[in-house]
C-alpha atoms as a PDB file:
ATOM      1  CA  UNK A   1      26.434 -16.599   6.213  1.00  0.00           C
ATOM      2  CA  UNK A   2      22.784 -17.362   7.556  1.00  0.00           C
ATOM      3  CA  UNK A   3      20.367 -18.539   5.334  1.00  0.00           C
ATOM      4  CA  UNK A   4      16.884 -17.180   5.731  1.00  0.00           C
ATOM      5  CA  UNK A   5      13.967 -18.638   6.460  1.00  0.00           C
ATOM      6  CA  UNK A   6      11.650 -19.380   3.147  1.00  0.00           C
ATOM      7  CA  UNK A   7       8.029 -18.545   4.519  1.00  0.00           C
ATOM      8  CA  UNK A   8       5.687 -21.313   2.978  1.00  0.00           C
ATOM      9  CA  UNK A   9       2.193 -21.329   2.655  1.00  0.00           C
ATOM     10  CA  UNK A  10       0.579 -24.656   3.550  1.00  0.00           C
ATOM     11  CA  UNK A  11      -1.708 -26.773   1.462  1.00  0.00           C
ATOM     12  CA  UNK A  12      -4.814 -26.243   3.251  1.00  0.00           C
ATOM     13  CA  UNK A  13      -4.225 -22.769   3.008  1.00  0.00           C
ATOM     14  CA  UNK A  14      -3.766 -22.065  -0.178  1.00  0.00           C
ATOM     15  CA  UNK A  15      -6.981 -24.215  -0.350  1.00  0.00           C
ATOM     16  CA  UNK A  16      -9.061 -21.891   1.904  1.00  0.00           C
ATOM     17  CA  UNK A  17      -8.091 -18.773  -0.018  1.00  0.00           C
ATOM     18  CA  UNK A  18      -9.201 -20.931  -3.377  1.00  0.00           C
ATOM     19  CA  UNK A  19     -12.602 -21.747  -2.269  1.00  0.00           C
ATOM     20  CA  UNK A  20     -13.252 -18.057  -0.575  1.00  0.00           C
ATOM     21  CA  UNK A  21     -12.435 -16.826  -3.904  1.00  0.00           C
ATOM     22  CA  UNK A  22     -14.806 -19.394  -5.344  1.00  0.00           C
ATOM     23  CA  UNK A  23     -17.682 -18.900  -3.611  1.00  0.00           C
ATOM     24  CA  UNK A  24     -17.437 -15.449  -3.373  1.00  0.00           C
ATOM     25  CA  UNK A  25     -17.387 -15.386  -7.390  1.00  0.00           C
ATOM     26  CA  UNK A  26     -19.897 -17.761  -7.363  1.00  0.00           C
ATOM     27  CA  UNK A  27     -22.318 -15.440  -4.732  1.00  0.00           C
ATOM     28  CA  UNK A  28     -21.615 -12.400  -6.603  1.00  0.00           C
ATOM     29  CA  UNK A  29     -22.128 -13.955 -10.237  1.00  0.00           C
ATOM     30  CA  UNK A  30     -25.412 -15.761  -8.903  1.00  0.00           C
ATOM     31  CA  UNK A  31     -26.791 -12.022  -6.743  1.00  0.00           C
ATOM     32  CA  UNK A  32     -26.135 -10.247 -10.349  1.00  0.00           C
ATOM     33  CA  UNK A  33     -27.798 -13.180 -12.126  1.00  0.00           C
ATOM     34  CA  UNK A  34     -31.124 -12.866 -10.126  1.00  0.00           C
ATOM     35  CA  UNK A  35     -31.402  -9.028  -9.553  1.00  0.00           C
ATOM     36  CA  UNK A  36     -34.673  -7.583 -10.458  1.00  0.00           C
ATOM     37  CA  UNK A  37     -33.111  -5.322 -13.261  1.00  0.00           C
ATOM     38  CA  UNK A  38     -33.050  -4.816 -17.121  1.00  0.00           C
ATOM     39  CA  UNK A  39     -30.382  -7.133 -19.110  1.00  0.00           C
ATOM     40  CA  UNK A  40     -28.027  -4.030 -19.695  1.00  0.00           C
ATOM     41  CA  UNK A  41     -28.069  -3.075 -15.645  1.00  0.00           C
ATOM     42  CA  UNK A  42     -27.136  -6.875 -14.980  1.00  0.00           C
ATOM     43  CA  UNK A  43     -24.449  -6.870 -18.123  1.00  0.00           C
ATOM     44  CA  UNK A  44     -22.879  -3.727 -16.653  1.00  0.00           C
ATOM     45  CA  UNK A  45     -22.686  -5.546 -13.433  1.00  0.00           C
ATOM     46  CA  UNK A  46     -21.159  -8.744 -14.610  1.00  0.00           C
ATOM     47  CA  UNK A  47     -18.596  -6.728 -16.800  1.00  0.00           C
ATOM     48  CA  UNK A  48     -17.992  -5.047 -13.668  1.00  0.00           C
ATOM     49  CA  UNK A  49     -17.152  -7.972 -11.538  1.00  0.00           C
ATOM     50  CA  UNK A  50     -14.706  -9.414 -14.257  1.00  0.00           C
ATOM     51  CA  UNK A  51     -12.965  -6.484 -13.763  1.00  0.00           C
ATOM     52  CA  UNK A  52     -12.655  -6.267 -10.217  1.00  0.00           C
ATOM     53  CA  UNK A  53     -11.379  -9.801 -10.428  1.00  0.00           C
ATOM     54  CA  UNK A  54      -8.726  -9.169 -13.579  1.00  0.00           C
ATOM     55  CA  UNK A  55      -7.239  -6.057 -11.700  1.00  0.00           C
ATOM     56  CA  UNK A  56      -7.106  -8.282  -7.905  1.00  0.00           C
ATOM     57  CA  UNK A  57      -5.413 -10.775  -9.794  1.00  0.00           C
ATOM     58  CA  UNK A  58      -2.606  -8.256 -11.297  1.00  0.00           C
ATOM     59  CA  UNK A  59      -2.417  -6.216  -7.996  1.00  0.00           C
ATOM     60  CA  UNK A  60      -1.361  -9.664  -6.366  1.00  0.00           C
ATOM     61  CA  UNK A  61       1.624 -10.577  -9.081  1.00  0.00           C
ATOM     62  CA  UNK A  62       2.747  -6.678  -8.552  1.00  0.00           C
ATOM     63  CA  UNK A  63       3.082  -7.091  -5.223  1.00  0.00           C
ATOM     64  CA  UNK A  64       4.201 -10.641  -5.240  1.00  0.00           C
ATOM     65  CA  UNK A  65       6.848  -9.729  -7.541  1.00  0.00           C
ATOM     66  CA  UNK A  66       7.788  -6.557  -5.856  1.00  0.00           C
ATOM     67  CA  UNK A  67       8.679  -8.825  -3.003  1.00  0.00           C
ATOM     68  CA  UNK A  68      10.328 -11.300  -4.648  1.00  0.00           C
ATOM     69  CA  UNK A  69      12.778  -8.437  -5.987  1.00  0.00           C
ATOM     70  CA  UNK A  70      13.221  -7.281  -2.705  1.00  0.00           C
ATOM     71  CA  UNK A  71      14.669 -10.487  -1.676  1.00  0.00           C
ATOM     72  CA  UNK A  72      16.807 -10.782  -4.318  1.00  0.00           C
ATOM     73  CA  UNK A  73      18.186  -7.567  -4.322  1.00  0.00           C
ATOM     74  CA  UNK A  74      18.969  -8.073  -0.296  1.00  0.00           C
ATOM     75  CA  UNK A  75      20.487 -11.251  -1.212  1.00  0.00           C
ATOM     76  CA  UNK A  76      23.065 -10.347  -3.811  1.00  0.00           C
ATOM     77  CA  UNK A  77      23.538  -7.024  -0.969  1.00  0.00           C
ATOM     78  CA  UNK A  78      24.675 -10.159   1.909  1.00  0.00           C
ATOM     79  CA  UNK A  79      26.545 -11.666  -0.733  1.00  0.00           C
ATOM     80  CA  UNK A  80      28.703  -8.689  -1.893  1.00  0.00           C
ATOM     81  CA  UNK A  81      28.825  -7.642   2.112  1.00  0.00           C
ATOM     82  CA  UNK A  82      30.297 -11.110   2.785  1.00  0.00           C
ATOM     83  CA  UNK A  83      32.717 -10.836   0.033  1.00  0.00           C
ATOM     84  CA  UNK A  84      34.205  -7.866   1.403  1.00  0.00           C
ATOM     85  CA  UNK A  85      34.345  -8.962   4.999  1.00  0.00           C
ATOM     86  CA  UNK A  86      35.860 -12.329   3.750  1.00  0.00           C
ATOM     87  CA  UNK A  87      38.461 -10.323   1.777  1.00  0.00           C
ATOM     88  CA  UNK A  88      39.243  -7.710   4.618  1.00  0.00           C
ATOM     89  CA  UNK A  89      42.128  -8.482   6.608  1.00  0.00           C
ATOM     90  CA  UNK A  90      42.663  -6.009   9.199  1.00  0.00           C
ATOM     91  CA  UNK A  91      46.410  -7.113  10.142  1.00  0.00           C
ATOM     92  CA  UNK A  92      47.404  -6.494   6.681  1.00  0.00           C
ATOM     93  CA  UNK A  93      49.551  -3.440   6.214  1.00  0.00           C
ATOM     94  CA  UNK A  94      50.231  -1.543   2.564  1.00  0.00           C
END
């Protein structure tokens, strides 16, 4: 049995996609803060963005866990496949 290759994601990385998200948080929260409009146009904004970011953050567990399924479920498939072929004998007559 082969054992697959874990993908990783590297330190500096996962730090890049942190401090895009920051400052892009930060550059939206700071455009809606100091747009020429009335305190209920820049409330509906900012209620706005922290939905946008709620929702990004739930689309990416869905489809982290979807994957993570996936490779379970191919897994324990290559585990009951091996079974069988360890079981099989083909010289075996009944």
């Amino acid at each position: 049995m082969t054992k697959p290759v874990r993908p990783s994601t590297t330190t500096a990385f996962y730090a890049q996609a942190v401090i895009s998200f920051a400052i892009s948080l930060v550059g939206l929260a700071a455009g809606i803060l100091y747009l020429p409009v009335t305190a209920w146009v820049r409330s509906f904004l900012a209620l706005g963005l922290m939905y946008v970011v709620t929702s990004t953050f739930t689309l990416a567990k869905c489809v982290r866990d979807r994957q993570e399924e996936s490779t379970v479920v191919s897994r324990v498939d290559q585990a009951r496949l091996d079974k069988l072929l360890a079981e099989h004998d083909p010289f075996r007559t009944d």
